[in-house]
Each structure stands twice: as structure tokens, then as C-alpha cells.
N, C-alpha and C. Protein backbone atom coordinates (compact mmCIF):
# COMPACT_ATOMS: atom_id res chain seq x y z
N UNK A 1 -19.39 -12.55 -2.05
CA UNK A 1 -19.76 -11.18 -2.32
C UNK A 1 -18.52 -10.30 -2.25
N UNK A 2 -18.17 -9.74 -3.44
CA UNK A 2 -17.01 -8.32 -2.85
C UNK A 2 -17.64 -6.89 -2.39
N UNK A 3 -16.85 -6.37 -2.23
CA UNK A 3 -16.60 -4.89 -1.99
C UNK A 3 -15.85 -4.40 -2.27
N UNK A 4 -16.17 -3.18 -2.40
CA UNK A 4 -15.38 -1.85 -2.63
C UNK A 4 -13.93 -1.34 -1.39
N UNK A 5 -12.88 -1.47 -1.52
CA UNK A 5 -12.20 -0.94 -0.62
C UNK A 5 -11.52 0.29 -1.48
N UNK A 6 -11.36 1.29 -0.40
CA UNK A 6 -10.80 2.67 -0.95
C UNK A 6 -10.27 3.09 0.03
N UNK A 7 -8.81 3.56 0.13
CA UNK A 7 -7.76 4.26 0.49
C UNK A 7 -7.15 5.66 -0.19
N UNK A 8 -6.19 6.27 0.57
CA UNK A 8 -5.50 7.27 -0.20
C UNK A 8 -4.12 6.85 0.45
N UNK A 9 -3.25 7.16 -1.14
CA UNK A 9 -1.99 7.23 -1.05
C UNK A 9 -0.81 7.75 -1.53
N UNK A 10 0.00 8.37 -1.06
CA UNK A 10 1.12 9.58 -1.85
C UNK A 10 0.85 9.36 -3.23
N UNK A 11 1.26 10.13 -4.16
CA UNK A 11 0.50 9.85 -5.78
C UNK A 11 2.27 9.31 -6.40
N UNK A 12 3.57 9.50 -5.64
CA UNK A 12 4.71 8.86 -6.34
C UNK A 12 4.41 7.14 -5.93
N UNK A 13 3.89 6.75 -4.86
CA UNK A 13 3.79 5.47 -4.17
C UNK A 13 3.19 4.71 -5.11
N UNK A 14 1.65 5.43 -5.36
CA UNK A 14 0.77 4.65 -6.36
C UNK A 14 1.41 4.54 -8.02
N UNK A 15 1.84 5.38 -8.30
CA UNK A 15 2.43 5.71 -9.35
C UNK A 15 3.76 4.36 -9.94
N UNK A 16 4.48 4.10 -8.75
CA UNK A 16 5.87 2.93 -8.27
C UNK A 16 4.70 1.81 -8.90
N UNK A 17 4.00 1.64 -7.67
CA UNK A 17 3.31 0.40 -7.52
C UNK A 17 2.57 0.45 -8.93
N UNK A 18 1.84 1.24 -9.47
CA UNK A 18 1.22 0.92 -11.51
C UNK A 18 2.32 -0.02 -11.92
N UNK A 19 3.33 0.92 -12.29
CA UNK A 19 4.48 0.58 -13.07
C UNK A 19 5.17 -0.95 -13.03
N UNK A 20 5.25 -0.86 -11.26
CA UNK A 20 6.42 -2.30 -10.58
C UNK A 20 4.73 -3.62 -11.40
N UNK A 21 3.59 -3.48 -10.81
CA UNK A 21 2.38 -4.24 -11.42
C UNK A 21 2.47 -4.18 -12.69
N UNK A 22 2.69 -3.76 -13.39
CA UNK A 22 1.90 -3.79 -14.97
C UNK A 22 3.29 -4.50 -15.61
N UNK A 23 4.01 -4.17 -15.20
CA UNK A 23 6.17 -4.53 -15.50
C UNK A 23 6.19 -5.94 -15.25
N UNK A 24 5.11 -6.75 -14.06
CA UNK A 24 4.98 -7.83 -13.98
C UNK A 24 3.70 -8.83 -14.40
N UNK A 25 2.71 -7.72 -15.01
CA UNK A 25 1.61 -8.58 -16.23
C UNK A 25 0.71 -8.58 -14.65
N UNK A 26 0.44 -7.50 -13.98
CA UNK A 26 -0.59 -7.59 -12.98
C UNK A 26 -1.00 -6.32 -13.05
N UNK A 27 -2.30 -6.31 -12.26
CA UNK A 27 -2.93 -4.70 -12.02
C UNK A 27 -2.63 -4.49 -10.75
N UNK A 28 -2.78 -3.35 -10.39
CA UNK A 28 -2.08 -3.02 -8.87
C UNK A 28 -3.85 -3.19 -7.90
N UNK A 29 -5.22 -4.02 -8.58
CA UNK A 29 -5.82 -4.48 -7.57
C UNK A 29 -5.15 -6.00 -7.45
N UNK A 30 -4.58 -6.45 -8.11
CA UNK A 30 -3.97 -8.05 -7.96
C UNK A 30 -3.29 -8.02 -7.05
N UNK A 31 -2.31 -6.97 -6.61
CA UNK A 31 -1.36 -6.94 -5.66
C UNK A 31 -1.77 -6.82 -4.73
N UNK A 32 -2.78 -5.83 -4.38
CA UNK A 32 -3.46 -5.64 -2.89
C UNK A 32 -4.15 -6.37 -2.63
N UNK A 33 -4.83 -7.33 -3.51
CA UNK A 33 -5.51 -8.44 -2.87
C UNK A 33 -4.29 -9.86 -2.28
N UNK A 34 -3.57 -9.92 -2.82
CA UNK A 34 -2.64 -10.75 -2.63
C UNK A 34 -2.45 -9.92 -1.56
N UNK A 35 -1.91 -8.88 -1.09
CA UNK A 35 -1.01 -8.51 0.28
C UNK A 35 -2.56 -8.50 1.29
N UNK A 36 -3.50 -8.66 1.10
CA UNK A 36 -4.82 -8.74 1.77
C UNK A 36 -5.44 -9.86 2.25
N UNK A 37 -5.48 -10.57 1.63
CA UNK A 37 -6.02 -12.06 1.80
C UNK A 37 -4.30 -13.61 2.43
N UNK A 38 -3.15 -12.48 2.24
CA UNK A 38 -2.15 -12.67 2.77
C UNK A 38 -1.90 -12.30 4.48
N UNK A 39 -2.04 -11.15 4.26
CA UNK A 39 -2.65 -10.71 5.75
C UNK A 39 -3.61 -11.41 6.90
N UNK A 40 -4.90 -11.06 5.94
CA UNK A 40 -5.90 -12.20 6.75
C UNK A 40 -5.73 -13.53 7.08
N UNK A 41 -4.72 -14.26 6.63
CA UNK A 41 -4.11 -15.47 6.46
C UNK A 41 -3.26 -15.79 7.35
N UNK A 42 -2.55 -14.76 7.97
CA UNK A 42 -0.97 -14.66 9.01
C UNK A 42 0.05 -14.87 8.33
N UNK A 43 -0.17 -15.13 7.05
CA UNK A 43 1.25 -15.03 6.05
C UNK A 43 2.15 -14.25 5.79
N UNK A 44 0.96 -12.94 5.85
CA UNK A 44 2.15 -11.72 5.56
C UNK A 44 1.81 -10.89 6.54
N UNK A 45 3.12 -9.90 7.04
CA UNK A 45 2.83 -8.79 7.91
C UNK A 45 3.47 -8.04 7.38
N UNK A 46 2.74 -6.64 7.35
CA UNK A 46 3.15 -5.49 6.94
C UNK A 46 4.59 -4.59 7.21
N UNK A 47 5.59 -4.58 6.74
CA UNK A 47 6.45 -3.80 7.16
C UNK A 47 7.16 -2.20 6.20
N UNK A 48 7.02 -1.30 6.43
CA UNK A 48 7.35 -0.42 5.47
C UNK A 48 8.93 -0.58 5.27
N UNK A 49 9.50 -0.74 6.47
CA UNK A 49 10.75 -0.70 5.99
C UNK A 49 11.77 -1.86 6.54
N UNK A 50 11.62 -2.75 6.66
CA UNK A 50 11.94 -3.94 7.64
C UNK A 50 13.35 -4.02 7.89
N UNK A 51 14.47 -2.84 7.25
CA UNK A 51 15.52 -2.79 7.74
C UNK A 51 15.73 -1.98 9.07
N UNK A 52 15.03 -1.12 9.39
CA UNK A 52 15.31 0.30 10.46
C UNK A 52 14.36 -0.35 11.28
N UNK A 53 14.81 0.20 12.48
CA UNK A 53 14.50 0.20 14.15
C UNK A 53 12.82 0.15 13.81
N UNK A 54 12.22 0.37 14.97
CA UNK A 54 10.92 0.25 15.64
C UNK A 54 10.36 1.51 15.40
N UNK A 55 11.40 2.35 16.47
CA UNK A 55 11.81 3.47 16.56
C UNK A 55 11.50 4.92 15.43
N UNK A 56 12.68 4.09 14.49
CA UNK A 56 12.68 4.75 12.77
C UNK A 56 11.11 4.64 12.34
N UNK A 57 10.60 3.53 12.48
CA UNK A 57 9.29 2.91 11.36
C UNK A 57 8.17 3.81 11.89
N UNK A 58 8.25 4.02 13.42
CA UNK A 58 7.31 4.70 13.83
C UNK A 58 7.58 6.18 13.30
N UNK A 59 8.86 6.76 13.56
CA UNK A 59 8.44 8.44 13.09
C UNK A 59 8.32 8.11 11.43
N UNK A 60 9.02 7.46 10.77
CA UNK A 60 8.73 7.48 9.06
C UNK A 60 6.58 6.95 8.68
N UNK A 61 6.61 6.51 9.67
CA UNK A 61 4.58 5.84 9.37
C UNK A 61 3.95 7.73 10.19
N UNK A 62 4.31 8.29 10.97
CA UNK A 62 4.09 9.33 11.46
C UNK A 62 4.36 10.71 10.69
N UNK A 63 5.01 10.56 9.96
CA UNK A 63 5.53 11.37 8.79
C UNK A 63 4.57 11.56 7.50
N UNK A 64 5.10 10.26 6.88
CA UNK A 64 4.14 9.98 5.82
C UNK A 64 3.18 8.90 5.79
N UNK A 65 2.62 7.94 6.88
CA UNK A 65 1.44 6.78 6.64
C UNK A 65 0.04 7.55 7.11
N UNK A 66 0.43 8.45 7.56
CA UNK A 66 -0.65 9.19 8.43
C UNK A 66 -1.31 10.58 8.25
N UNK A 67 -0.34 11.40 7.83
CA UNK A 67 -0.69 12.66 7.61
C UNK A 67 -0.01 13.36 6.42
N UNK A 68 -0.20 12.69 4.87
CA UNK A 68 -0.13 12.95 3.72
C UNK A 68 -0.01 14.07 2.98
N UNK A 69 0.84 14.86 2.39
CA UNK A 69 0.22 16.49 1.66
C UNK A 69 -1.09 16.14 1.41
N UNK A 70 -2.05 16.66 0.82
CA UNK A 70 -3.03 16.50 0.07
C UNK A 70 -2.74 16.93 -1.36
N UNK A 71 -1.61 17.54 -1.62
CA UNK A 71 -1.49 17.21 -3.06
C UNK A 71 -0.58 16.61 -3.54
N UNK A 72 -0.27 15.25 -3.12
CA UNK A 72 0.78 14.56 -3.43
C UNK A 72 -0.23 13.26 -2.70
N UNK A 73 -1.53 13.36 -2.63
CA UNK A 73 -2.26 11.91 -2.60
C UNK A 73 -3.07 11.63 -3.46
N UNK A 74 -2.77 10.33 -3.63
CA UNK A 74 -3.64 9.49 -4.84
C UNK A 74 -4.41 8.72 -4.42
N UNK A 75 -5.35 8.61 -4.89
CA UNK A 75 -6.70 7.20 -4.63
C UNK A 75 -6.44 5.55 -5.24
N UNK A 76 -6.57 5.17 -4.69
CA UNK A 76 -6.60 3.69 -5.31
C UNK A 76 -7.42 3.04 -4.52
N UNK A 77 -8.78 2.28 -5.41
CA UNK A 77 -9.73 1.86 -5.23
C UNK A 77 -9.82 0.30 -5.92
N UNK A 78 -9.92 -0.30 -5.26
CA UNK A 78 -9.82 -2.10 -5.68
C UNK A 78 -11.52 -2.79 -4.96
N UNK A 79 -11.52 -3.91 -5.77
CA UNK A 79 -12.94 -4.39 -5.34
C UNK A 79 -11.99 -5.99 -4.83
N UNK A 80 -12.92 -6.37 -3.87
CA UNK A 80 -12.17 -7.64 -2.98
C UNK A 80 -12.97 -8.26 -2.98
């Protein structure tokens, strides 16, 4: 059985991610299921920026993972 998953996300982010997907003959739900069922797996772990500190990742996810303009967020809705 799937579902519906729905998030919001900066609208340049979603915008990257169309482009970088479609540039590689995928839809950007192909990708999130892959980084999803990767996840659930222990294969993949999430890192926004895997070069900078702990430190860095936390104020940059505190910045922007968390508290978004609202007009500079986009929806992206994938079925899993």
C-alpha cells in the first residue's frame, strides 16, 4: 500500500533538485524514494553539509531546515 508524503521546502532547493532529476531521466519523487527507503535501510544518513562541524550543521539546519520564509517555500509531494 503507498501513501502520500508531503513536506515543504525553500522553492530554490526544490527548483535544484527538478532540474539535477530530470538532467538525469528521473522525477524528483524517484529521488526521495531512493534517499527514503535508503534511510530506512541504514544505508544512507542524512547530511546537509558533510564538510562543516556539528556545530556549523546545527546553526545552518536552525537557519534554514526549520524555520523557512514562507515565501521562498515550495511543496513537494511524492507517493511511497
Amino acid at each position: 500500500m503507498n501513501t502520500l508524503f508531503s513536506f515543504k521546502i525553500d522553492k530554490k532547493i526544490k527548483e535544484k533538485v527538478q532540474k539535477k532529476a530530470k538532467s538525469r531521466g528521473l522525477a524528483v519523487s524517484d529521488v526521495l524514494k531512493m534517499a527514503m527507503y535508503g534511510y530506512a535501510e541504514g544505508v544512507f544518513e542524512p547530511a546537509l553539509f558533510p564538510n562543516v562541524s556539528n556545530r556549523e550543521q546545527r546553526d545552518i539546519e536552525a537557519r534554514y531546515g526549520r524555520k523557512p520564509s514562507k515565501k521562498a517555500v515550495g511543496t513537494i509531494s511524492f507517493t511511497v
